[in-house]
Each structure stands twice: as C-alpha cells, then as structure tokens.
Protein backbone atom coordinates (compact mmCIF):
# COMPACT_ATOMS: atom_id res chain seq x y z
CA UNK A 1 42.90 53.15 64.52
CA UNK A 2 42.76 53.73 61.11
CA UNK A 3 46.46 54.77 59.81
CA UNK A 4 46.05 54.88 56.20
CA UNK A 5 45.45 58.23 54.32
CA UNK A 6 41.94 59.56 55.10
CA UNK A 7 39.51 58.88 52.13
CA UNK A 8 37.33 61.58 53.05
CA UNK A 9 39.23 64.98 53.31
CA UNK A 10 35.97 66.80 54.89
CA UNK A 11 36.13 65.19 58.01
CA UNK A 12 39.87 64.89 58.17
CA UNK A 13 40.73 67.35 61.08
CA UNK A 14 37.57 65.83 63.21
CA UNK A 15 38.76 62.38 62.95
CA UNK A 16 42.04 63.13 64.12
CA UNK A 17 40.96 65.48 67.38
CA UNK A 18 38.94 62.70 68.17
CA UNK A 19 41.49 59.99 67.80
CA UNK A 20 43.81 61.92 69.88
CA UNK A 21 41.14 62.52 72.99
CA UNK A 22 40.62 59.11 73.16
CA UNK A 23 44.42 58.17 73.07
CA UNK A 24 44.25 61.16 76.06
CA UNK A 25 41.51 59.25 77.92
CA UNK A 26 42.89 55.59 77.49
CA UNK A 27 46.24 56.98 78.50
CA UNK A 28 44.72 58.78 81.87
CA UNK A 29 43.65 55.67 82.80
CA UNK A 30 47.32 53.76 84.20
CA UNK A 31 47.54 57.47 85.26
CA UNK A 32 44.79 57.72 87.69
CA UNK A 33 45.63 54.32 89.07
CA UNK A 34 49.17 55.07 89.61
CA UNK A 35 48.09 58.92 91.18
CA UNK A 36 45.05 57.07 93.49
CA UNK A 37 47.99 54.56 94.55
CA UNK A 38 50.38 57.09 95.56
CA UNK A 39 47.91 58.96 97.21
CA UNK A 40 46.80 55.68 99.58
CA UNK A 41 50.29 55.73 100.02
CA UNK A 42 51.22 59.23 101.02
CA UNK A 43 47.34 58.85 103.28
CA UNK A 44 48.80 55.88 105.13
CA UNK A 45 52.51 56.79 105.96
CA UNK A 46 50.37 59.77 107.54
CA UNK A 47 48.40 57.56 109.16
CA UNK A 48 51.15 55.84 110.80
CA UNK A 49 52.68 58.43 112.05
CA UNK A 50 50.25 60.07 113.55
CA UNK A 51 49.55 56.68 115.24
CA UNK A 52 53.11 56.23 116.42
CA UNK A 53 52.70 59.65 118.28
CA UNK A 54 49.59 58.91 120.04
CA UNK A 55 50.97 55.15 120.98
CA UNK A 56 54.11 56.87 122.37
CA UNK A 57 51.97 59.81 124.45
CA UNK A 58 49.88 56.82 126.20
CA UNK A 59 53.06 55.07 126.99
CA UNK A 60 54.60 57.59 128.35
CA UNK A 61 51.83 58.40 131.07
CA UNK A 62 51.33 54.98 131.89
CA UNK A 63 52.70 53.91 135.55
CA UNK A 64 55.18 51.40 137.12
CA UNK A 65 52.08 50.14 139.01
CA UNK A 66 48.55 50.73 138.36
CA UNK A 67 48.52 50.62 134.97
CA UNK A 68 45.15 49.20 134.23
CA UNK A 69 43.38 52.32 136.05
CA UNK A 70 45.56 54.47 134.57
CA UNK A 71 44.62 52.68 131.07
CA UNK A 72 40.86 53.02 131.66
CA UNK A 73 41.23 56.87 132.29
CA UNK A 74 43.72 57.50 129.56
CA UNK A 75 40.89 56.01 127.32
CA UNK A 76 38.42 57.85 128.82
CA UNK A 77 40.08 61.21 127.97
CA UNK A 78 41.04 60.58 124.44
CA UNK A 79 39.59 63.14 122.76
CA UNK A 80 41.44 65.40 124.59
CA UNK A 81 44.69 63.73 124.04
CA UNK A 82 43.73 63.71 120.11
CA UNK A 83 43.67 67.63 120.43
CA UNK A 84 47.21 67.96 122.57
CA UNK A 85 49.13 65.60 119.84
CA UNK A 86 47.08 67.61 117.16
CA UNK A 87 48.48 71.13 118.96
CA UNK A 88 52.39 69.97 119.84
CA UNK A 89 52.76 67.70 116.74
CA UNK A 90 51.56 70.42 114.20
CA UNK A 91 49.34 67.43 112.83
CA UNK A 92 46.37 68.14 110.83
CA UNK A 93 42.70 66.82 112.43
CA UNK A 94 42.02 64.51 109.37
CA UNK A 95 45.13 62.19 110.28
CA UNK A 96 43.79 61.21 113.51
CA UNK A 97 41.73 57.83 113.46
CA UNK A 98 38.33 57.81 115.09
CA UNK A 99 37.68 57.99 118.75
CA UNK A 100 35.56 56.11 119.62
CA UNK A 101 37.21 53.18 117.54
CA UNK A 102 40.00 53.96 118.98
CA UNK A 103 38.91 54.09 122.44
CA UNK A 104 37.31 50.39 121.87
CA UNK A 105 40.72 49.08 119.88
CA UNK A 106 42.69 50.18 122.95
CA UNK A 107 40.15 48.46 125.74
CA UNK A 108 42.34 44.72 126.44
CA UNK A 109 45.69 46.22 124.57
CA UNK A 110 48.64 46.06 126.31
CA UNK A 111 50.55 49.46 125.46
CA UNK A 112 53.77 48.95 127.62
CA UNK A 113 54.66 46.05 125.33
CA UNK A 114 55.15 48.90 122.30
CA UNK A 115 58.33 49.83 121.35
CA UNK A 116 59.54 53.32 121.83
CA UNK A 117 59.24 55.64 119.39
CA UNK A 118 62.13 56.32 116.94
CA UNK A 119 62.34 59.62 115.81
CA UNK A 120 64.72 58.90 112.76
CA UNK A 121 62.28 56.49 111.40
CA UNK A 122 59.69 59.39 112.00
CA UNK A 123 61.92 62.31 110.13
CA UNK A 124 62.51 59.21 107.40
CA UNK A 125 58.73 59.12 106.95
CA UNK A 126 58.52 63.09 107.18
CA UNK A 127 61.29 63.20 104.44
CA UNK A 128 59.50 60.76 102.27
CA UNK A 129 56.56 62.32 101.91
CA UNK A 130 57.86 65.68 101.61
CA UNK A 131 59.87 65.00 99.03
CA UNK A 132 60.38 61.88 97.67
CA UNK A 133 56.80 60.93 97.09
CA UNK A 134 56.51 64.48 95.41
CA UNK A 135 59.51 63.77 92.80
CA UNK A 136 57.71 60.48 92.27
CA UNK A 137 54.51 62.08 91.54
CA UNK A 138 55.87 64.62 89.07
CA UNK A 139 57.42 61.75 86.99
CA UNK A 140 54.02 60.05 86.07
CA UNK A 141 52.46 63.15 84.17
CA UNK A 142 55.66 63.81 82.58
CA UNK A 143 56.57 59.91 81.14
CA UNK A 144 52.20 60.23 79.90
CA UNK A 145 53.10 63.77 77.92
CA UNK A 146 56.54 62.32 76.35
CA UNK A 147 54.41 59.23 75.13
CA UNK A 148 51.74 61.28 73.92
CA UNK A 149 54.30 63.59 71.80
CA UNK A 150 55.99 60.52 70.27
CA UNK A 151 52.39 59.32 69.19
CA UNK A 152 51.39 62.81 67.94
CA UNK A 153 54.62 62.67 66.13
CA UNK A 154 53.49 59.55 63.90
CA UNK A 155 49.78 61.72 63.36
CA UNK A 156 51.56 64.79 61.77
CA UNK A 157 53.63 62.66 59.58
CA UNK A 158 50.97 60.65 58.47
CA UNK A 159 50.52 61.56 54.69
CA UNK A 160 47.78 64.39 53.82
CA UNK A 161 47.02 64.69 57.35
CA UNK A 162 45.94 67.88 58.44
CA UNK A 163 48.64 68.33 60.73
CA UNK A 164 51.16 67.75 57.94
CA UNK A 165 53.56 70.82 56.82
CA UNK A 166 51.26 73.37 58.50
CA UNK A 167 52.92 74.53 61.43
CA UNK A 168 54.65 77.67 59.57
CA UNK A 169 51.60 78.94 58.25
CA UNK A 170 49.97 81.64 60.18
CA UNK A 171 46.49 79.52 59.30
CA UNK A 172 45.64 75.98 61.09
CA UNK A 173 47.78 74.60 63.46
CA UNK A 174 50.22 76.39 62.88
CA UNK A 175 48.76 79.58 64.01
CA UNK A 176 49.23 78.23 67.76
CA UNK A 177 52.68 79.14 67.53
CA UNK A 178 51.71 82.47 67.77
CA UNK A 179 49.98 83.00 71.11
CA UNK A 180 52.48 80.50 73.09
CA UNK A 181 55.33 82.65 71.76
CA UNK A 182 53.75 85.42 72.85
CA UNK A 183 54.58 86.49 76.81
CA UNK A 184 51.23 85.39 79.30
CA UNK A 185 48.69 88.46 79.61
CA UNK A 186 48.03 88.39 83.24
CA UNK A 187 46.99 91.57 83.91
CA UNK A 188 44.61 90.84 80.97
CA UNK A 189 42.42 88.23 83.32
CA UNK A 190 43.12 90.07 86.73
CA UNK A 191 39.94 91.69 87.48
CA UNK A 192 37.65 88.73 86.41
CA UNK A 193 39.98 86.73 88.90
CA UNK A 194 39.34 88.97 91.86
CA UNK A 195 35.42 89.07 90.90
CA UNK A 196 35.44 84.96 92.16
CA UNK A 197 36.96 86.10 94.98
CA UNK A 198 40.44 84.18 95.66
CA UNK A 199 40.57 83.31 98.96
CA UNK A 200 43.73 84.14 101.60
CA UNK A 201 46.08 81.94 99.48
CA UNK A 202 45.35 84.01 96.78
CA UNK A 203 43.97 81.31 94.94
CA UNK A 204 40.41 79.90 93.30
CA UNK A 205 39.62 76.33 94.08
CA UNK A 206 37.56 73.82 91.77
CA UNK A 207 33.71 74.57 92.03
CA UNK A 208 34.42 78.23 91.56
CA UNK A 209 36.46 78.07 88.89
CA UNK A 210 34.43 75.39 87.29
CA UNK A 211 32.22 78.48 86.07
CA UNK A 212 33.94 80.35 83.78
CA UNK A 213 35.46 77.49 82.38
CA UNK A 214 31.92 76.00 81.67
CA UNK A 215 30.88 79.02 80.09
CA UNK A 216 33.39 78.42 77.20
CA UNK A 217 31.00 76.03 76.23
CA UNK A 218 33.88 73.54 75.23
CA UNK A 219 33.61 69.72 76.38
CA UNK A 220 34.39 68.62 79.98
CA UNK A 221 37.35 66.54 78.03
CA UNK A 222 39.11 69.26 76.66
CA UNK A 223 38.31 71.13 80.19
CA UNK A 224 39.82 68.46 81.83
CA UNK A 225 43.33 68.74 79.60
CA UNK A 226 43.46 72.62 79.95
CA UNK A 227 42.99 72.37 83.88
CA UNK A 228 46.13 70.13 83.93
CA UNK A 229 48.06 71.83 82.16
CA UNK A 230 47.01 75.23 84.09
CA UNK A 231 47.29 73.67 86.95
CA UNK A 232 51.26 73.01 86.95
CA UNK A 233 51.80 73.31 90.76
CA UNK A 234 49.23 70.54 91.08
CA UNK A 235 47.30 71.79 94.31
CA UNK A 236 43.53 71.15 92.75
CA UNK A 237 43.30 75.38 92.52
CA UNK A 238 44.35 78.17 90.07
CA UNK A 239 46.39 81.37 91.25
CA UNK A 240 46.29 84.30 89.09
CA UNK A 241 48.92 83.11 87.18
CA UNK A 242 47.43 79.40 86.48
CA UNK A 243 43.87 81.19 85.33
CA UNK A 244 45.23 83.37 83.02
CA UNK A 245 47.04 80.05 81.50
CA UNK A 246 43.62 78.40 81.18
CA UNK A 247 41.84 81.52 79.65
CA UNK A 248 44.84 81.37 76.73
CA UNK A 249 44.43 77.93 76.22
CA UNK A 250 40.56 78.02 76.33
CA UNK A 251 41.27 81.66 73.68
CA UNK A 252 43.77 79.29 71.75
CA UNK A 253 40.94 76.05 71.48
CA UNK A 254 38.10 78.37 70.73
CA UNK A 255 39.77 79.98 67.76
CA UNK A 256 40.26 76.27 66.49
CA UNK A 257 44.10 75.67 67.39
CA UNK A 258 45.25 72.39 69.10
CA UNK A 259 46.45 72.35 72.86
CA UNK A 260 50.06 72.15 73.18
CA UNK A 261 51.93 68.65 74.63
CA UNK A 262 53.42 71.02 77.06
CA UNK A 263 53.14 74.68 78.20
CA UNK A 264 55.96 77.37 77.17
CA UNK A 265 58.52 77.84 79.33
CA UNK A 266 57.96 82.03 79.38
CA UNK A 267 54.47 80.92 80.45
CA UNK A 268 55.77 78.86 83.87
CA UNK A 269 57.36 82.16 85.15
CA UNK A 270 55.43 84.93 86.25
CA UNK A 271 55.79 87.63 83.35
CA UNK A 272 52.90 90.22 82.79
CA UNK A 273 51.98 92.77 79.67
C-alpha cells in the first residue's frame, strides 16, 4: 500500500475505504479456513459419536450363538434402528451415515470384536463440542478485529489523512460517535421485522433477510461486514434485536460514516426507545 501522504486530496477518503476492505477481505481469508476447519471438526466428533452408539446397539443384540443370522437381520432392519438411536439418543437425522452404505460396510464385519462403549469418552466428546469448540470459535473473530484496530490505528495517524483529528467533530467520521452512543431503537424496526415473518425462534434466517439488506443498495462487501457484526450470537439468523443492529449500521454507512471495529456495549444488551 501506499503509506505516504496522499498527493491527491479529492480522492483521499475513497482510497482509504478501499484500502481497508481489502485488508477486510485478505484478512477473512485465514479466517474462513480456520472457521471451515473447526467446523469439519465439530461435523466429525458428531460423526463419531453417533457411530459409537449405533456400533454399541448392534452389539448389544447380537447372540452367544447364531450370530451371523442375527447379523444378516440386524442389517436388514437398519433403517429402523437409525430411527430408535435417532429417538433415545436425542440425535439429530443429519449425523447418521447412509444406509445403505452402511448396510454394505457392515456385510463381512465382525461387530463382537468392538470394544464397549465408554460413556466418559462420550460426555468428553459432548463437553467438547458444547463448549470448548465454542470458546475456540469465538477467539478467531476476536484476534481478526484486534488486528484490524491496530492497523486502522496506523491509517488515522497517517498525516493529512482523512481520518486524522476528526473524530470530535460532529462532521465526518466523527459523527459516528453519535448514533453508537446513542441507546439501539428497536421498537423503531419492529414492525418491518414481523412483516418477513420470523419464524417460531423468533428469528429471520439468511435468504429473507438478504432483502432488505439488498435494498440499501450498498455492496455485498460492506453487507457482508454489517451481517457479522449484527450477527453476534453467530447462528446464520437475525432476532429482533440483531436486525435492528444491521438497520443502524446500514443508517450509519448510508449517511457516509465508517463501520465501527466493534459494536457498543449498550447495543449487545437488549435496551429499547
């Protein structure tokens, strides 16, 4: 990048939103790899387990003699031993492999040679993806946001910059300072939330929130940085409360402020005009 003083004052603020979207979008990159990993991760500890249970109900029904018919028949009704582990388990239809490759991976397999199954290594698993892999997911977005700050740093102090001594004017930048110390207007956004229709979680998902977010006419890039910050449970959909955080921020870009680093803490709690 060029880190000199601009030469061309005209185009000063446009040159330095764009530098800092691309510093975004080379920055989400480790990101998304490190996310995608995580998520193969957390995908096949659920795997496993769910395997472990089904390996355990078959060896449990097997015989002291007869085992082989007993096999053949167990295979035979798979499908409806997917849907008992799926009931008594509590485990979701998506973790279970498929049947029929199943069926064919179990044909010549000799179960009884398994282990049994060890329910502390089970509740270790459980544990691990209930809450360790979640603490290690919430560290990734927050180490990307501290590096971004200390590189946004080094753009408001570079000399003549347009970011430079503004941010107690009430014009510019500065004039962000405003709406984020101002309390969240829910009730502002409620009744164009209930026209998309929440559903019983009292949420919007993606593709019907991608709509009014569209309409703002601003690029899918900046779209992309106010949904993340919205978004600050992380579940892919926007409550209420999330929504009227991405209106703001859309209200906030529109009227030609920057996005903040980080949202305001009287904007993470619940608080209504």
């Amino acid at each position: 990048f060029w880190d000199q003083p601009y030469q061309n004052d005209d185009n000063r603020k446009l040159f330095e939103a764009e530098e800092e979207d691309l510093f975004r979008d080379i920055q989400s990159v480790p990101r998304g790899s490190i996310v995608r990993k995580l998520n193969d991760l957390v995908k096949r500890c659920r795997l496993a387990k769910t395997h472990a249970y089904i390996m355990s109900h078959i060896k449990t029904e097997l015989p002291m003699f007869g085992k082989e018919a007993k096999m053949k028949q167990i295979i035979a009704n798979m499908p409806k031993i997917f849907e008992q582990i799926e009931r008594e388990r509590g485990i979701p239809a998506g973790d279970f492999p498929n049947v029929a490759e199943f069926q064919e991976s179990l044909r010549g397999f000799d179960v009884s040679k398994l282990p049994k199954l060890n329910q502390t290594m089970i509740d270790s698993l459980d544990k691990m993806i209930g809450s360790e892999l979640p603490k290690l997911m919430a560290q990734v977005p927050q180490d990307q946001d501290l590096a971004h700050e200390d590189y946004m740093v080094n753009v408001r102090k570079r000399e003549g910059g347009a970011l430079f001594d503004k941010n107690l004017t009430p014009f510019g930048e500065g004039a962000t300072m405003d709406i984020l110390n101002s309390p969240l207007p829910m009730r502002e956004y409620e009744f164009e939330f209930e026209k998309l229709g929440p559903g019983g979680d009292g949420k919007i998902n993606g593709t019907v929130a991608r709509g009014p977010l569209q309409d703002s006419k601003l690029p899918n890039a900046t779209l992309r940085r106010i949904w993340t910050l919205a978004d600050f449970d992380q579940d892919g959909k926007l409550s209420l409360h999330e929504f009227a955080i991405c209106k703001q921020l859309m209200k906030m870009k529109l009227d030609g402020h920057e996005l903040p680093v980080e949202l305001p803490s009287m904007w993470l709690s619940p608080v209504t005009e």
